[in-house]
N, C-alpha and C. Protein backbone atom coordinates (compact mmCIF):
# COMPACT_ATOMS: atom_id res chain seq x y z
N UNK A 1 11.10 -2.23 -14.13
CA UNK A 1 10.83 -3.01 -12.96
C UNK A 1 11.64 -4.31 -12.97
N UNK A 2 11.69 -5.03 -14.15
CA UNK A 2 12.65 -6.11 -14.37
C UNK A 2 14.12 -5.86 -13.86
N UNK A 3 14.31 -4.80 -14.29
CA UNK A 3 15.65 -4.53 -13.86
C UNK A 3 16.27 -4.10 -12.82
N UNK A 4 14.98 -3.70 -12.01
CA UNK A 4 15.03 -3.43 -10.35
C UNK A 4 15.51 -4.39 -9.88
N UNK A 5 15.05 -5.89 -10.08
CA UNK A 5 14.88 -7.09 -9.74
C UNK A 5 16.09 -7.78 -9.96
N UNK A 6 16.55 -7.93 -11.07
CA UNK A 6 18.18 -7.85 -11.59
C UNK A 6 19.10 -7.68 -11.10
N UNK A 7 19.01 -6.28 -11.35
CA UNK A 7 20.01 -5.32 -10.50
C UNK A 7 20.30 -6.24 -8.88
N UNK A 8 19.05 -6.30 -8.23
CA UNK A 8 18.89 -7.03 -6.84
C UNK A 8 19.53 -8.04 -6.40
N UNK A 9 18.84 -8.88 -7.46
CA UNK A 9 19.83 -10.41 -7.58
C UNK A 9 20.88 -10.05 -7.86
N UNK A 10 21.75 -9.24 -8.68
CA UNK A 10 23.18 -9.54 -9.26
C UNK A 10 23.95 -9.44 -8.11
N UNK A 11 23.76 -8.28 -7.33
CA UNK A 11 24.02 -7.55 -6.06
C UNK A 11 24.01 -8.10 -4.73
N UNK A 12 22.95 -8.75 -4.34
CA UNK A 12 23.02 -9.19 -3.50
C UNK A 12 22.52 -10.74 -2.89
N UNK A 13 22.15 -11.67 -4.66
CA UNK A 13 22.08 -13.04 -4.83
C UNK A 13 20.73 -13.57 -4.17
N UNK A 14 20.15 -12.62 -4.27
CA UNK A 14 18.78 -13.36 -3.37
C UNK A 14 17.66 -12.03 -3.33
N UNK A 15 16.37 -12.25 -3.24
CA UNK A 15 15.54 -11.19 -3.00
C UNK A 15 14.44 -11.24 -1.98
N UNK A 16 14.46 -10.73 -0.75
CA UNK A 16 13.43 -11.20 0.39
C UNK A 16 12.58 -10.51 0.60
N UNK A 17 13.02 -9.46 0.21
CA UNK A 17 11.13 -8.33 0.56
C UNK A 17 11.21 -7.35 -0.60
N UNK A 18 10.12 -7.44 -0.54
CA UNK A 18 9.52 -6.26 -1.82
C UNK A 18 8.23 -5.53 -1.38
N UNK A 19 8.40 -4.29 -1.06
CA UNK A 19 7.90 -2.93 -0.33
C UNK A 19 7.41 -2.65 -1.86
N UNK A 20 5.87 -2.22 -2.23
CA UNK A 20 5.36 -1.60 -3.76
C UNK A 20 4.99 -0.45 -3.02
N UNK A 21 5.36 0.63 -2.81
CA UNK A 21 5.35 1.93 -2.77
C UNK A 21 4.78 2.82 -3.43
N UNK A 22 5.54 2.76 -4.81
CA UNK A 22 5.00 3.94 -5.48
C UNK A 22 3.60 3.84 -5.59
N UNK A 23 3.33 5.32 -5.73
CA UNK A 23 1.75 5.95 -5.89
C UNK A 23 2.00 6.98 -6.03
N UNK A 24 0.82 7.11 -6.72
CA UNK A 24 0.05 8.88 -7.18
C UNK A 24 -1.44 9.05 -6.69
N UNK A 25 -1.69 9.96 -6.39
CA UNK A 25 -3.13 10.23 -5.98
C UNK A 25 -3.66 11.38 -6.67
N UNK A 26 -4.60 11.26 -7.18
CA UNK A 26 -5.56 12.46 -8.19
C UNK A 26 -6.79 12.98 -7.44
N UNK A 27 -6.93 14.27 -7.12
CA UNK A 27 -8.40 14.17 -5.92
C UNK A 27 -8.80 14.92 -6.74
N UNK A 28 -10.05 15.01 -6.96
CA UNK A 28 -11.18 15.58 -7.40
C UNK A 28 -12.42 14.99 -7.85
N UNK A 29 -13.62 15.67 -8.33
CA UNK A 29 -14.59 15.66 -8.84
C UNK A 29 -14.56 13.93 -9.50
N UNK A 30 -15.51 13.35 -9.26
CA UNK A 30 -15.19 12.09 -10.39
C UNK A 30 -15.58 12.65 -11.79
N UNK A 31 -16.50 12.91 -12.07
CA UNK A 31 -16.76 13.43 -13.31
C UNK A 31 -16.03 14.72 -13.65
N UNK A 32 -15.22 15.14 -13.28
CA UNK A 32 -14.46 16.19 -13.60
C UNK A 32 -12.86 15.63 -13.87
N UNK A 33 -12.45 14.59 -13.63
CA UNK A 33 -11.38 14.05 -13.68
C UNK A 33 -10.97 13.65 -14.92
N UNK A 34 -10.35 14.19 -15.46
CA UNK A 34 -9.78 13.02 -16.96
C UNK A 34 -9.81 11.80 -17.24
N UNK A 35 -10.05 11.51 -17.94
CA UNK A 35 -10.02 9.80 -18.32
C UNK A 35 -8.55 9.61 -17.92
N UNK A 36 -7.15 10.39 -18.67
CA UNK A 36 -6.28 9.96 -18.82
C UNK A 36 -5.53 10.41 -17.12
N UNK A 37 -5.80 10.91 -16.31
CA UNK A 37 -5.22 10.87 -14.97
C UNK A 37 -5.84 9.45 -14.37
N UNK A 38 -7.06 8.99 -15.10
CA UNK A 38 -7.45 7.65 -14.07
C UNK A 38 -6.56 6.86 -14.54
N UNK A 39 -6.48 6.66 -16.14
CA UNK A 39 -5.16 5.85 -16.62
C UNK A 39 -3.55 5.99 -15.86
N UNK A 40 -3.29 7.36 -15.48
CA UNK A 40 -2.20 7.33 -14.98
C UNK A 40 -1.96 6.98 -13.57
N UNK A 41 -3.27 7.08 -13.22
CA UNK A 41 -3.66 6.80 -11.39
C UNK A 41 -3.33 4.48 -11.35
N UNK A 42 -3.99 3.96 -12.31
CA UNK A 42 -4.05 2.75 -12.66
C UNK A 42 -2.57 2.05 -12.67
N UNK A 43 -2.31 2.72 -13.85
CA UNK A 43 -0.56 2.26 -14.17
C UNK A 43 0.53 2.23 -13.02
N UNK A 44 0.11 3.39 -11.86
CA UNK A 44 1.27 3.15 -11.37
C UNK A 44 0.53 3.07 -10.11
N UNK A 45 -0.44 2.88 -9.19
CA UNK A 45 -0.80 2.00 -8.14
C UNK A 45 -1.42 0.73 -8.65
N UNK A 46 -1.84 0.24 -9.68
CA UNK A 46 -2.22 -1.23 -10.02
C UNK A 46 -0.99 -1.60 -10.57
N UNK A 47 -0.86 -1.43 -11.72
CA UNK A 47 -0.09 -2.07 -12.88
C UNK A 47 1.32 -2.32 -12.42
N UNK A 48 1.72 -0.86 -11.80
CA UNK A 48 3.32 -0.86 -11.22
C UNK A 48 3.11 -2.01 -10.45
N UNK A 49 2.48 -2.17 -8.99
CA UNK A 49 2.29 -3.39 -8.04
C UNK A 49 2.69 -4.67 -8.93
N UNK A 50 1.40 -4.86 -9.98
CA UNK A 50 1.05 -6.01 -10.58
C UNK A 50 2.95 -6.81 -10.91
N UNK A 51 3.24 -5.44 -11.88
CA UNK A 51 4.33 -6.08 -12.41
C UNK A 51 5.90 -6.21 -11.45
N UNK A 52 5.70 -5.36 -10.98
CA UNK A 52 7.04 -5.45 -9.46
C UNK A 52 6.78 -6.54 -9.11
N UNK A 53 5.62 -7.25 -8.63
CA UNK A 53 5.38 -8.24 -7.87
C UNK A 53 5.59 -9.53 -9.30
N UNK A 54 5.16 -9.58 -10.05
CA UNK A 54 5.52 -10.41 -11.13
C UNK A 54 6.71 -10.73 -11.06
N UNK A 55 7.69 -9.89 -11.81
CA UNK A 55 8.86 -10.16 -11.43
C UNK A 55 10.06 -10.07 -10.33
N UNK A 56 9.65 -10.33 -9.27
CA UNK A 56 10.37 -10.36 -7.82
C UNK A 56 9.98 -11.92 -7.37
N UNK A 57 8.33 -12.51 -7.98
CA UNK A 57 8.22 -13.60 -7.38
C UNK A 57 8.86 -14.94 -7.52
N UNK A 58 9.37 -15.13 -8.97
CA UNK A 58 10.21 -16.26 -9.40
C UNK A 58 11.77 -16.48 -8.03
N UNK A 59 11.90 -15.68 -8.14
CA UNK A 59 13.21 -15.46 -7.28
C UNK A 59 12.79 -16.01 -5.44
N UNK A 60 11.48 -15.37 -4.87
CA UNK A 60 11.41 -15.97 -4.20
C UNK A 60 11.02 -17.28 -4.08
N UNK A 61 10.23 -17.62 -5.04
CA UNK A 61 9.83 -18.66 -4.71
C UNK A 61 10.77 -19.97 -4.74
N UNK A 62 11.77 -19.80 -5.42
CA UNK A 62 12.97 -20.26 -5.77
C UNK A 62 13.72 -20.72 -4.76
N UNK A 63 13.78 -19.74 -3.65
CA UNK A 63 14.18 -19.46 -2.23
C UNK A 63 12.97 -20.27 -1.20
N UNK A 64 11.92 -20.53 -1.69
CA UNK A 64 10.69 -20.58 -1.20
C UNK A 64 10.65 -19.23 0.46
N UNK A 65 11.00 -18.46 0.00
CA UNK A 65 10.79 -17.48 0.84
C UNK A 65 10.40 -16.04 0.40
N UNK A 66 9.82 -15.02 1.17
CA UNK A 66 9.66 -14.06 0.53
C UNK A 66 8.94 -12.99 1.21
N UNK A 67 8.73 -11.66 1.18
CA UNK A 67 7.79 -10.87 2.20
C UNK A 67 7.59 -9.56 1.08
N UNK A 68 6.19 -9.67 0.79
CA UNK A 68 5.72 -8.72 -0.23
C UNK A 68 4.56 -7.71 0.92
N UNK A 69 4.91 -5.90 0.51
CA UNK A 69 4.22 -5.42 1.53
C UNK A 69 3.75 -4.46 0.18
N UNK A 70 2.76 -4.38 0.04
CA UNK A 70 1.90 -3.19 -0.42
C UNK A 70 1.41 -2.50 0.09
N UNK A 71 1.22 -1.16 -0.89
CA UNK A 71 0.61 0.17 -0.18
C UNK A 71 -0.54 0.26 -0.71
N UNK A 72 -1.51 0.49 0.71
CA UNK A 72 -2.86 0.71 -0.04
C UNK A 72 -3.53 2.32 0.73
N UNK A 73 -4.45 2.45 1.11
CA UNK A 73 -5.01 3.74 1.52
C UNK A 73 -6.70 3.28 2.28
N UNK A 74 -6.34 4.11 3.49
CA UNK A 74 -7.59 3.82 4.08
C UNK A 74 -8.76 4.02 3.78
N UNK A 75 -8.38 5.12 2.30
CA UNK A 75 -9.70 5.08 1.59
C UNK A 75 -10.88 4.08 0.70
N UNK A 76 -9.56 3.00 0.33
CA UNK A 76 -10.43 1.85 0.12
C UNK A 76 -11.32 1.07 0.89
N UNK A 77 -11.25 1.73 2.03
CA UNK A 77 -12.18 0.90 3.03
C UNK A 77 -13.63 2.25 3.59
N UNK A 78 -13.16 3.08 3.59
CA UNK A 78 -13.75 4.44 3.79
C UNK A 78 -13.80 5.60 3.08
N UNK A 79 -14.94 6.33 3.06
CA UNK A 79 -15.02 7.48 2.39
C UNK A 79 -14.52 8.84 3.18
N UNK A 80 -13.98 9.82 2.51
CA UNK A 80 -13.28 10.70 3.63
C UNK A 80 -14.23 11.67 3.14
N UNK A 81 -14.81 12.62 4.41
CA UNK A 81 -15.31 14.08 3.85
C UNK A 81 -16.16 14.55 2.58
N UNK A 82 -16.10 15.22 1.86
CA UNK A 82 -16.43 15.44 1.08
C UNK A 82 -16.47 15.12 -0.44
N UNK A 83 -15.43 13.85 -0.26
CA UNK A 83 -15.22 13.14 -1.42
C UNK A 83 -13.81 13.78 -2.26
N UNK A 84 -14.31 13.21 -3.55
CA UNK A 84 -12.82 13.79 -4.71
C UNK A 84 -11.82 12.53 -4.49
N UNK A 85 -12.07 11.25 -3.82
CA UNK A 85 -11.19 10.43 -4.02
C UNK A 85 -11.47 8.92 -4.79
N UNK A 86 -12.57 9.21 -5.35
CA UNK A 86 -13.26 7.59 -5.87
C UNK A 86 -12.40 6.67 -6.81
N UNK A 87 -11.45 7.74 -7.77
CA UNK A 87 -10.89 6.91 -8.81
C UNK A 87 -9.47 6.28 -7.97
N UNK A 88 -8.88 7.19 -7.13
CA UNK A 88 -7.69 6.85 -6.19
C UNK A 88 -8.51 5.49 -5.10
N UNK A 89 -9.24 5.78 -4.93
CA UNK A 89 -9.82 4.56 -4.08
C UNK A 89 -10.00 3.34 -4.45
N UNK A 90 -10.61 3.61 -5.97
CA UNK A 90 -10.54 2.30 -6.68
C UNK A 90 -9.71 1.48 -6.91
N UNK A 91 -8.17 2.22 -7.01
CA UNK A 91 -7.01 1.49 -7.52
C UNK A 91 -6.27 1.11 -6.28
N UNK A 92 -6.85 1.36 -5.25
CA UNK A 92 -6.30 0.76 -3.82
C UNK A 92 -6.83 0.09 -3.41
N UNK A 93 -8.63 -0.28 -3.82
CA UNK A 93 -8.85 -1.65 -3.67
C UNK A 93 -8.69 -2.43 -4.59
N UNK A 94 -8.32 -2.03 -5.32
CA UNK A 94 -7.31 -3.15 -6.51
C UNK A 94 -6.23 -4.11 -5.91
N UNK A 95 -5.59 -3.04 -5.24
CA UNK A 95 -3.91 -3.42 -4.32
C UNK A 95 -4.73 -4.41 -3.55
N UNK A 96 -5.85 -4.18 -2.63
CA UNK A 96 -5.88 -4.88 -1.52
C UNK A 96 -6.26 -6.51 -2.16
N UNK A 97 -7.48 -6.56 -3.12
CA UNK A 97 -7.60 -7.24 -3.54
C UNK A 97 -6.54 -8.21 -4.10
N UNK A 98 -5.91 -7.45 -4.99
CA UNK A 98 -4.71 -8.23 -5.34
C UNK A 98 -3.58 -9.11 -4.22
N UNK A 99 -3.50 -8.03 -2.84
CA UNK A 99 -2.61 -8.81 -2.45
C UNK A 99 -2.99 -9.99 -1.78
N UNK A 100 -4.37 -9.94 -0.89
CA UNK A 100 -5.53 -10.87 -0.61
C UNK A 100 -5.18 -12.37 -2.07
N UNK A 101 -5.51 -12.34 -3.23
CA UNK A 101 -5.13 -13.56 -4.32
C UNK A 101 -3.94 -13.89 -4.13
N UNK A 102 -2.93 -13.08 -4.05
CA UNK A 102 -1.50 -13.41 -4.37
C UNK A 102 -1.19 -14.01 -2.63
N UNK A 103 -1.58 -13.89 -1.60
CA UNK A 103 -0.93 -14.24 -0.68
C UNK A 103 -1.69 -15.98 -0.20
N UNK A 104 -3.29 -15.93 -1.03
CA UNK A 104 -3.24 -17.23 -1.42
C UNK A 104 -2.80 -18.94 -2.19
N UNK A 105 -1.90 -17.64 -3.60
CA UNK A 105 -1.78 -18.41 -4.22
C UNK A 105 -0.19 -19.09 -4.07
N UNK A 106 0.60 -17.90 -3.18
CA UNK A 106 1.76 -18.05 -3.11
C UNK A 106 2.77 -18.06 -1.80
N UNK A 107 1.64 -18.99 -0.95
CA UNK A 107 1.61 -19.16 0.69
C UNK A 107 2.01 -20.08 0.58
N UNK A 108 2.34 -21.35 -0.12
CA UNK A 108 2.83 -22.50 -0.16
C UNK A 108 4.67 -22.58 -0.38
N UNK A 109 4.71 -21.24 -1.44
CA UNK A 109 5.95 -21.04 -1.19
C UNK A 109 6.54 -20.71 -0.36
N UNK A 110 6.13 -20.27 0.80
CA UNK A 110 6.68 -19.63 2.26
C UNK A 110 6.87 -17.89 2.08
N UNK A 111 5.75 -17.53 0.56
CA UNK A 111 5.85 -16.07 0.82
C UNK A 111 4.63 -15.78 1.13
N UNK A 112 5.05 -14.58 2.07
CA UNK A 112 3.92 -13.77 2.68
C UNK A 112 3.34 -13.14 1.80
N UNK A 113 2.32 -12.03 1.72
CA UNK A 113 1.51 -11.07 1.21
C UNK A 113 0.54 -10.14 1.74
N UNK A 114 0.97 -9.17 2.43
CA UNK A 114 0.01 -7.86 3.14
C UNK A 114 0.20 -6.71 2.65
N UNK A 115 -0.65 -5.81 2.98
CA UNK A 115 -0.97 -4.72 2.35
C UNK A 115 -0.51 -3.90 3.75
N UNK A 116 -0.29 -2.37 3.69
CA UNK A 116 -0.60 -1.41 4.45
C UNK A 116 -1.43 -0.45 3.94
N UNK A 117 -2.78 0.05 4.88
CA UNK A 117 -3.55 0.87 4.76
C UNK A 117 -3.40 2.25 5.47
N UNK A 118 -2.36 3.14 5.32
CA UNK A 118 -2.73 4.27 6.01
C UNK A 118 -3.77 5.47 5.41
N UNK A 119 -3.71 6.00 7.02
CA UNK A 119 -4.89 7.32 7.04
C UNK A 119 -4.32 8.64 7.57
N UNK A 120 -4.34 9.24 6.78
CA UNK A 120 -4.45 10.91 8.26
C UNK A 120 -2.13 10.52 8.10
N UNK A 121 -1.63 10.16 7.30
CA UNK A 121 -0.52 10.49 7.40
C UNK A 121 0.16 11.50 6.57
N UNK A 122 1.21 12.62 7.57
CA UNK A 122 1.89 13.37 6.65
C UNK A 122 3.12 13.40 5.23
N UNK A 123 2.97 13.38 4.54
CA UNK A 123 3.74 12.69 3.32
C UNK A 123 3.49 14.02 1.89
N UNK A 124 4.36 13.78 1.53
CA UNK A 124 4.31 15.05 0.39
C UNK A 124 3.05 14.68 -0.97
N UNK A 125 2.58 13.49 -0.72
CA UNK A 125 1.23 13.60 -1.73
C UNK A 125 0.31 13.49 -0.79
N UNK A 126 -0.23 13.60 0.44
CA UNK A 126 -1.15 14.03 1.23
C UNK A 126 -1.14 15.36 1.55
N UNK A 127 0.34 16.16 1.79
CA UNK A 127 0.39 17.33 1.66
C UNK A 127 -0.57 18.27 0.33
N UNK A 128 -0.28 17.90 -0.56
CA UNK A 128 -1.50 18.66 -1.87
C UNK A 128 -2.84 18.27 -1.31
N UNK A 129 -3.51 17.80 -0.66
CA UNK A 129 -4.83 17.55 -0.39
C UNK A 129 -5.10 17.82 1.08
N UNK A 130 -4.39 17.51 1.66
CA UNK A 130 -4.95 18.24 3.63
C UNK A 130 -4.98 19.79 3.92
N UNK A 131 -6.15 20.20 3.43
CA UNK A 131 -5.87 21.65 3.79
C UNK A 131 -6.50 21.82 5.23
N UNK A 132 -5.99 23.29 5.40
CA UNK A 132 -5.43 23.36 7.08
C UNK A 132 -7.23 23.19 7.78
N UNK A 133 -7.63 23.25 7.09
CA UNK A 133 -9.04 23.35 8.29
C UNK A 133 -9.23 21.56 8.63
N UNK A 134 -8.54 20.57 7.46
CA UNK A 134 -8.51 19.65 8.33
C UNK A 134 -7.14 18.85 8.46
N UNK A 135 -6.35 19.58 8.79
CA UNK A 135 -5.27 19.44 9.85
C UNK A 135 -5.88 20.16 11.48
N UNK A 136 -6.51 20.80 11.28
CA UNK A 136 -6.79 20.92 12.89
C UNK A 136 -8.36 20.44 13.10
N UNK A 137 -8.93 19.69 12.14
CA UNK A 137 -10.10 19.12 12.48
C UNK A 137 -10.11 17.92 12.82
N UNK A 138 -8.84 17.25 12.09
CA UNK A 138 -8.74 15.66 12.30
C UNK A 138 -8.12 15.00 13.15
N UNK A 139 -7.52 15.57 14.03
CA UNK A 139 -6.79 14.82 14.73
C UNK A 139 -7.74 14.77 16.36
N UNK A 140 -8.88 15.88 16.22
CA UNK A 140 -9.91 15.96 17.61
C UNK A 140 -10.68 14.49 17.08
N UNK A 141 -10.67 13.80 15.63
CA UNK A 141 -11.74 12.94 15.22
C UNK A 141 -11.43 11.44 15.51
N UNK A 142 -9.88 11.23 15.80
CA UNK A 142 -9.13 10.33 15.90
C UNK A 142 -8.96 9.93 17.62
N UNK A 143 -9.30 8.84 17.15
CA UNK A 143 -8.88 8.24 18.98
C UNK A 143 -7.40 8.39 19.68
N UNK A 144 -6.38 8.15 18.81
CA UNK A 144 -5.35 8.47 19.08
C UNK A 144 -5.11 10.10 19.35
N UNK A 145 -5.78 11.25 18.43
CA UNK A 145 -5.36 12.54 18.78
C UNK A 145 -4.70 12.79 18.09
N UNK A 146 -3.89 12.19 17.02
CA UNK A 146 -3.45 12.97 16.03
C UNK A 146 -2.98 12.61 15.20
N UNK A 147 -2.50 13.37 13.85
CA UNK A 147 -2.14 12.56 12.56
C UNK A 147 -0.98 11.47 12.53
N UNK A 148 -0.89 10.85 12.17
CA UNK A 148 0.21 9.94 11.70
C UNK A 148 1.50 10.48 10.97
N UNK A 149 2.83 9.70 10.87
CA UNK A 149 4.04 10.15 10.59
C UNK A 149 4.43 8.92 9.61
N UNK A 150 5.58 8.74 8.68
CA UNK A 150 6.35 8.13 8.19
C UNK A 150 6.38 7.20 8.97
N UNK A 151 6.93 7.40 10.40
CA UNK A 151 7.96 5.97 10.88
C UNK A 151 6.34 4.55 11.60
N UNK A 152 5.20 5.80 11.55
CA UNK A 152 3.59 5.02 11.70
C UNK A 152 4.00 3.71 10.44
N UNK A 153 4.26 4.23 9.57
CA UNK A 153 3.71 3.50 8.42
C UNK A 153 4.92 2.20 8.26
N UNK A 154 6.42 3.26 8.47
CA UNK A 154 7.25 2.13 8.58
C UNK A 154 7.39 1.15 9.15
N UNK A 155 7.04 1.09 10.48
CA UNK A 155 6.65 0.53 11.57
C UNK A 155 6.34 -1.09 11.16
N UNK A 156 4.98 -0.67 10.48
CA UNK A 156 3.73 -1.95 9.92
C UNK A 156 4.91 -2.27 8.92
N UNK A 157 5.50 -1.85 8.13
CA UNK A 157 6.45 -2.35 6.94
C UNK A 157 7.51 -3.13 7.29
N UNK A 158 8.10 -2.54 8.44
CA UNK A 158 9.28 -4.12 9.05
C UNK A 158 8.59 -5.11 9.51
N UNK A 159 7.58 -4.75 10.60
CA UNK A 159 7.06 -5.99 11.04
C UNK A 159 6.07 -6.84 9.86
N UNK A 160 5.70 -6.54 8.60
CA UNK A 160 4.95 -7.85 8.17
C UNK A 160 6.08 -7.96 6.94
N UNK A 161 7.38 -7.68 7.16
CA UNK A 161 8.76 -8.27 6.47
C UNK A 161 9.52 -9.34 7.20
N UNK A 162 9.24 -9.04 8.98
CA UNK A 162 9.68 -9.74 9.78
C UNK A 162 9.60 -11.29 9.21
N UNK A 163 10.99 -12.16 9.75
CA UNK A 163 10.64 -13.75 9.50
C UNK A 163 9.63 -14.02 10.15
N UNK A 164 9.91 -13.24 11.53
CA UNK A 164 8.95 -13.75 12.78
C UNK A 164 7.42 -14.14 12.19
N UNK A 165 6.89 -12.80 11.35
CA UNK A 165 5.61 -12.58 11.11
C UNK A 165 5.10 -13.73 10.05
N UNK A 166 5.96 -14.61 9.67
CA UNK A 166 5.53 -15.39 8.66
C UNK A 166 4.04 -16.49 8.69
N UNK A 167 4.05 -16.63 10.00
CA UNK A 167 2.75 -17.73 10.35
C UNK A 167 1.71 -16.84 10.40
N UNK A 168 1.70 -15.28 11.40
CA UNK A 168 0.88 -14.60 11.98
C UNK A 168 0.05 -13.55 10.76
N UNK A 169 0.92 -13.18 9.76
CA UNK A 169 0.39 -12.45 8.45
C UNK A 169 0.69 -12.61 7.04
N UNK A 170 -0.28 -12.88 6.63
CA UNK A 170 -0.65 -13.03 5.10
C UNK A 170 -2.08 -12.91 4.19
N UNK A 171 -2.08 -12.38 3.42
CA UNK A 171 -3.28 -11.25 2.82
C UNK A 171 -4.09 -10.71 4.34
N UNK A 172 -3.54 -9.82 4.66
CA UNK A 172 -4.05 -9.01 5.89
C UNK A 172 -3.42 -7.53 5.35
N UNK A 173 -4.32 -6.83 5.81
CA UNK A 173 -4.30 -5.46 5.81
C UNK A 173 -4.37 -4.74 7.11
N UNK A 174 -2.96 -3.72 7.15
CA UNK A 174 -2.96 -3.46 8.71
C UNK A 174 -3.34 -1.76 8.36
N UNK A 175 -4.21 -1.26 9.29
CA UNK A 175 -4.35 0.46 9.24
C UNK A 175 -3.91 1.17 10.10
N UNK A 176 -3.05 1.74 9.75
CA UNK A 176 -2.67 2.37 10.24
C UNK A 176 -3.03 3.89 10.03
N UNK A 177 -3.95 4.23 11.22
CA UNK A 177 -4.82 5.35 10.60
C UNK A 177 -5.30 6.12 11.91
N UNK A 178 -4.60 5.80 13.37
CA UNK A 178 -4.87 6.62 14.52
C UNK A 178 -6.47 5.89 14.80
N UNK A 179 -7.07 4.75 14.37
CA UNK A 179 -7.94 4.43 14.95
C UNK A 179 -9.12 4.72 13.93
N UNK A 180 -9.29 5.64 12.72
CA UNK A 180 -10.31 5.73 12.29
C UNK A 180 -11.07 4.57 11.74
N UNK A 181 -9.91 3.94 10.61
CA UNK A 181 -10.32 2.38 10.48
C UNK A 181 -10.00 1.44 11.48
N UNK A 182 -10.66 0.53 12.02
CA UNK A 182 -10.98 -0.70 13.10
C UNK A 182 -11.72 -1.44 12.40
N UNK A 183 -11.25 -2.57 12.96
CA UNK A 183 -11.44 -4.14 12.70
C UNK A 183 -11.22 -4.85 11.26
């Protein structure tokens, strides 16, 4: 991750947004789950965040500028169906939490800090878990009518990178989820 950061600066002398992306999601049983998939669920939606964001922030703040967007999941705010997502949920209200502190502590520098929460979007690790009875159940459940796409999610990702957005968002969480999560 240091060297993501590096690499960044050497390249292009400055660092203004930092998108924490990666994730893994583990669905099942809570008590049926491994200890060591929650460990691996942790490391790389907490820990990865934690430390990307560690080292990307010196640089902005340096700049006193900066636009940090995390990924979180609408499950931290909601339970879906039948369950199998508690330990993945946990480590996304980790994210939210986290970015909520960090956009307090590091609003003075002129960097931002929001999260994105999507729901109901198609993506190759939602693909292993949406089976078809609710692909055609969920989108009658949604105010909008139907699942969400990539460019849903990208969408929320330029705009709280935007300069513009600098007064209007910080530790805010936007859902993007066809309406299931509100307010």
């Amino acid at each position: 991750m240091r060297g993501l950061v590096d690499a960044t600066l050497a390249r292009f002398d400055r660092l203004d947004i930092l998108v924490n992306n990666a994730g893994v999601m583990v669905h099942g049983s809570f008590l049926e789950i491994p200890v060591a998939r929650y460990d691996e669920m942790f490391a790389i939606n907490v820990t990865g965040t934690l430390l990307c964001t560690r080292h990307a922030l010196p640089a902005m703040m340096a700049r006193r500028y900066g636009r940090i967007v995390n990924l979180s999941s609408q499950l931290a705010r909601r339970a879906l169906g039948s369950g199998g997502f508690a330990a993945y949920a946990a480590t996304k209200g980790a994210v939210e939490s986290f970015t909520r502190a960090t956009a307090n502590e590091f609003g003075s520098y002129g960097i931002t800090v929001n999260a994105i929460a999507p729901g109901g979007i198609e993506t190759d690790m939602s693909r292993e878990v949406m089976t078809p009875e609710y692909r055609e159940r969920r989108p009658r459940e949604l105010p909008v009518g139907r699942l969400g796409n990539l460019e849903d999610v990208a969408y929320c990702a330029v705009f709280l990178a935007a300069e513009e957005a600098g007064y209007l968002t910080t530790g805010q969480v936007l859902h993007p989820s066809g309406g299931w999560v509100m307010g």
